[in-house]
C-alpha atoms as a PDB file:
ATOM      1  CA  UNK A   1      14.338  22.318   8.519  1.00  0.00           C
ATOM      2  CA  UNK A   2      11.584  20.312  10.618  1.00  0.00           C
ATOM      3  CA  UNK A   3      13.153  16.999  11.986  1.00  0.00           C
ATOM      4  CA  UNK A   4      10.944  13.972  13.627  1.00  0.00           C
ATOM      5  CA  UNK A   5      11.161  14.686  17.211  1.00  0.00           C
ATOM      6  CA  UNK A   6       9.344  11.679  18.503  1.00  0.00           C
ATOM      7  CA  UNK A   7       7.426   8.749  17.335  1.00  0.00           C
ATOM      8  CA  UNK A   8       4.764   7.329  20.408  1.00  0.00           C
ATOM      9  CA  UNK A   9       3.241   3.658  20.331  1.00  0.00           C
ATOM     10  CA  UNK A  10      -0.080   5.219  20.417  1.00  0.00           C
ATOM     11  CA  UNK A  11       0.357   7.163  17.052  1.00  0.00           C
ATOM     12  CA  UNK A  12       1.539  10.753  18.442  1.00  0.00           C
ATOM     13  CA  UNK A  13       4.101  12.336  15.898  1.00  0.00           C
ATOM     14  CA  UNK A  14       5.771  15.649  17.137  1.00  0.00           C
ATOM     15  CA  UNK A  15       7.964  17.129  14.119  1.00  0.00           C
ATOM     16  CA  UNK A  16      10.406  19.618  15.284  1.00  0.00           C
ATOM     17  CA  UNK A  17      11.342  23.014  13.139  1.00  0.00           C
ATOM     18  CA  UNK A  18      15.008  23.993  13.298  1.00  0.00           C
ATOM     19  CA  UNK A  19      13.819  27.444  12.976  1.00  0.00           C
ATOM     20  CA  UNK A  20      10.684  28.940  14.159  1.00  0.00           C
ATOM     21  CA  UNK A  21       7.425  28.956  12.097  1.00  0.00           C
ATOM     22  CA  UNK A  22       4.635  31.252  11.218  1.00  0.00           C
ATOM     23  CA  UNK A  23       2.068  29.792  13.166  1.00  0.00           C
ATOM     24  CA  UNK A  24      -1.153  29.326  11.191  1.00  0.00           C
ATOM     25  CA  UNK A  25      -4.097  31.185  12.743  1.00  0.00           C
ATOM     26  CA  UNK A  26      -6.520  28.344  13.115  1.00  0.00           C
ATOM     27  CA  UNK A  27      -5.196  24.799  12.981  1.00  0.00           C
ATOM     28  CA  UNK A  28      -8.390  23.720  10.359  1.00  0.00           C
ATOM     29  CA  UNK A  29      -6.114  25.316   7.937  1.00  0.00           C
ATOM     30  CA  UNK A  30      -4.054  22.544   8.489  1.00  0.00           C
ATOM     31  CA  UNK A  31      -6.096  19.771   8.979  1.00  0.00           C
ATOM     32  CA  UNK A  32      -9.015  20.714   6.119  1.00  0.00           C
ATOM     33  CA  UNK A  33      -7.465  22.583   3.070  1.00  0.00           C
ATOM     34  CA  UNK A  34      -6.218  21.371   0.667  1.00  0.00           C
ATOM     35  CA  UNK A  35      -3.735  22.725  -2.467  1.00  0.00           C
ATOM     36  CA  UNK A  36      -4.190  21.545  -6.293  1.00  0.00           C
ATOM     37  CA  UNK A  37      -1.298  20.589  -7.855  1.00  0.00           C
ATOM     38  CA  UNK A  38      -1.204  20.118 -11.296  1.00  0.00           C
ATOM     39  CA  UNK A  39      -4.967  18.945 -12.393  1.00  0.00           C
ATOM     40  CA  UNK A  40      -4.822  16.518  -8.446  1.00  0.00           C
ATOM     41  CA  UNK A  41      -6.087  18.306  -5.317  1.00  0.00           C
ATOM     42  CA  UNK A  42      -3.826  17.101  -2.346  1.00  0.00           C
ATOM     43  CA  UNK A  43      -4.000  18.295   1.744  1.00  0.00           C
ATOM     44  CA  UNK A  44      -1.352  20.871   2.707  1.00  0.00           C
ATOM     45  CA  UNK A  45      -0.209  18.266   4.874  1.00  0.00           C
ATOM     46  CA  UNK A  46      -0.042  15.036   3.964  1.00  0.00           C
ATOM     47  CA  UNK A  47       1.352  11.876   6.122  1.00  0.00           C
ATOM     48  CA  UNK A  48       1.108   8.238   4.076  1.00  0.00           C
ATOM     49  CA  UNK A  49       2.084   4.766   5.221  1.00  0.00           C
ATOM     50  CA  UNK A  50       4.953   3.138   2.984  1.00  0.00           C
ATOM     51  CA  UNK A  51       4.364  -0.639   3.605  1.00  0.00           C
ATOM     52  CA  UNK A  52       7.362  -2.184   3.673  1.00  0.00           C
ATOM     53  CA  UNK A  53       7.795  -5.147   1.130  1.00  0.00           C
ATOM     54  CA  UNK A  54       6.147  -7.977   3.316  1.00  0.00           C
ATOM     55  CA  UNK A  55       2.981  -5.967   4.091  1.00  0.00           C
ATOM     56  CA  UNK A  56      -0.920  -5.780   2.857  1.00  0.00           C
ATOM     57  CA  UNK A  57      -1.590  -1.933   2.121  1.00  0.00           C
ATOM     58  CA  UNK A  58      -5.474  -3.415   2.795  1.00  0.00           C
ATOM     59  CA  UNK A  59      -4.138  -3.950   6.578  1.00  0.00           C
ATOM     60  CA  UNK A  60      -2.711  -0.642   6.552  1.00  0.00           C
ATOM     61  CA  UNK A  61      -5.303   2.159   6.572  1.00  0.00           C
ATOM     62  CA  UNK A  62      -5.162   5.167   9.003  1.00  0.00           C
ATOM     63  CA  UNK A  63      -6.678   8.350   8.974  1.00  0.00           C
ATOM     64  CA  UNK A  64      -4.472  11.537  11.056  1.00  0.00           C
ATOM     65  CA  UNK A  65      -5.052  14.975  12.010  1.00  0.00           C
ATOM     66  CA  UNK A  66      -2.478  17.575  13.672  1.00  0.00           C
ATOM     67  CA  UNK A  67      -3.410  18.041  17.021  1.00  0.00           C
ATOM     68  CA  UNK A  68      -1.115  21.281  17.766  1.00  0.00           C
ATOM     69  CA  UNK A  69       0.823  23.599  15.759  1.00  0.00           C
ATOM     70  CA  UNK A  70       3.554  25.660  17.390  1.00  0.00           C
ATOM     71  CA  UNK A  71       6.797  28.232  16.484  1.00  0.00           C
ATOM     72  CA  UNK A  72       9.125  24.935  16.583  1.00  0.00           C
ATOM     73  CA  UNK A  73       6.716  22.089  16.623  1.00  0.00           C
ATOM     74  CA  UNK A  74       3.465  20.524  14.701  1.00  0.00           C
ATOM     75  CA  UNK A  75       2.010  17.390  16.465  1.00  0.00           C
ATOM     76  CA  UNK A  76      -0.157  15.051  14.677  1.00  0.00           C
ATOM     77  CA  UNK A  77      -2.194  11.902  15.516  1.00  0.00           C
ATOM     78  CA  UNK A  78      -2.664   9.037  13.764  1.00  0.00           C
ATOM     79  CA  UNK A  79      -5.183   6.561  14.107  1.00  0.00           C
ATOM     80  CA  UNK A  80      -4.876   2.846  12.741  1.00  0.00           C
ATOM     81  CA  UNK A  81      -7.824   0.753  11.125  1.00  0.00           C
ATOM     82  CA  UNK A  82      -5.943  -2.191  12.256  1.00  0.00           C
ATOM     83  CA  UNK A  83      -2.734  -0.922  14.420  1.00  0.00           C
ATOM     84  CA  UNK A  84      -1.660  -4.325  14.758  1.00  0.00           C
ATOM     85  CA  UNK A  85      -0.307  -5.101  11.431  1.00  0.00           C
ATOM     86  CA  UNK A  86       1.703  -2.286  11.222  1.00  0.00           C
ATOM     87  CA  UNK A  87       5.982  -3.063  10.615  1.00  0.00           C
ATOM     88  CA  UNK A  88       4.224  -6.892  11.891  1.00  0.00           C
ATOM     89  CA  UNK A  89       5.593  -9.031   9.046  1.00  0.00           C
ATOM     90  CA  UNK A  90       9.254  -8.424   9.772  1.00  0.00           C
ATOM     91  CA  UNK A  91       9.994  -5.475   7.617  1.00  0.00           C
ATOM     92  CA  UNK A  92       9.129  -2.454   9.161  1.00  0.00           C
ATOM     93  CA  UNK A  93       6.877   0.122   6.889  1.00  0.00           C
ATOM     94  CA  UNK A  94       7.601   3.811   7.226  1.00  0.00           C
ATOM     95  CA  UNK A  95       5.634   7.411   7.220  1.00  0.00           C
ATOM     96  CA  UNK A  96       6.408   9.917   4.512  1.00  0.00           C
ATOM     97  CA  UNK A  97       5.086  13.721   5.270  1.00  0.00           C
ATOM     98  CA  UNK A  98       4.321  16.015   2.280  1.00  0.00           C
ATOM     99  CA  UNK A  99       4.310  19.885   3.251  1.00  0.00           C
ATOM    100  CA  UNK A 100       2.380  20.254  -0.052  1.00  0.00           C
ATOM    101  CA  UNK A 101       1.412  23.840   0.733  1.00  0.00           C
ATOM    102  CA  UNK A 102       5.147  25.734   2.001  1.00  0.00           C
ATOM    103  CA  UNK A 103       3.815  29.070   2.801  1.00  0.00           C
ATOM    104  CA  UNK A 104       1.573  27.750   5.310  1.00  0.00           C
ATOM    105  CA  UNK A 105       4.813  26.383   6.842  1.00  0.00           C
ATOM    106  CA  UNK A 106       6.894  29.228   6.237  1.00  0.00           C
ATOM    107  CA  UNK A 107       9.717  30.445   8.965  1.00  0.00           C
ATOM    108  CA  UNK A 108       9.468  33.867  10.615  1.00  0.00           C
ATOM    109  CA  UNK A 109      12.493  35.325   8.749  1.00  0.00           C
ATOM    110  CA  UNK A 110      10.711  34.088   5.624  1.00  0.00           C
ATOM    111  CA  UNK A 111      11.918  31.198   4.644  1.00  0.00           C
ATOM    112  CA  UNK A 112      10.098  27.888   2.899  1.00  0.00           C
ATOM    113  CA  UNK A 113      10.102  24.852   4.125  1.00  0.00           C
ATOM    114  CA  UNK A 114      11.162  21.719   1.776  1.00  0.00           C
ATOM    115  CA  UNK A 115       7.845  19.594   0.427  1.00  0.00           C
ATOM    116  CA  UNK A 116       9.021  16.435   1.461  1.00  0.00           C
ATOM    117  CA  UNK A 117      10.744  14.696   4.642  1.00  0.00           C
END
């Protein structure tokens, strides 16, 4: 069951694993594959900003990448357009992470992860 571990200031996301991971052999297949779902091609791994009701989506771009992948944690960066608008008008906005792709996050006694947390 992965858990967020920590949340940095500067965008650093660890995301802990209750139970240890496969860990993927090169962390591009993280980062640049992608999984189609229905007739919609979506990243294994996906991380989106929920603005929260106050805040401009157009303030809100990011791009992110993970940085390190191992048995009981996945790091990722983010990287804001505009950093200073984000949770600034009072209500804070939130991440959502999408394992879109569960056997490349699959425990070492073989079980799947859950798609969304």
């Amino acid at each position: 069951m992965p858990y967020v571990k920590s949340v940095s200031a500067t965008g650093r996301i660890e995301i802990g694993f209750s139970t240890e991971l496969v860990v993927a052999p090169n962390i591009d297949m993280i980062n640049n594959s992608k999984i189609k779902i229905g007739s919609v091609e979506r990243p294994v791994l996906e991380v989106e900003l929920v603005p929260g009701p106050d805040s401009d989506p157009e303030t809100l771009k990011m791009t992110y990448k993970v940085t390190l992948q191992k048995e009981k944690l996945l790091v990722i960066e983010i990287v804001f357009e505009k950093a200073i608008y984000v949770s600034a008008s009072g209500t804070p906005d939130s991440l959502k992470i999408t394992f879109h792709n569960k056997y490349l996050f699959m425990s070492k006694s073989g079980y799947l992860i859950q798609k969304q947390h």
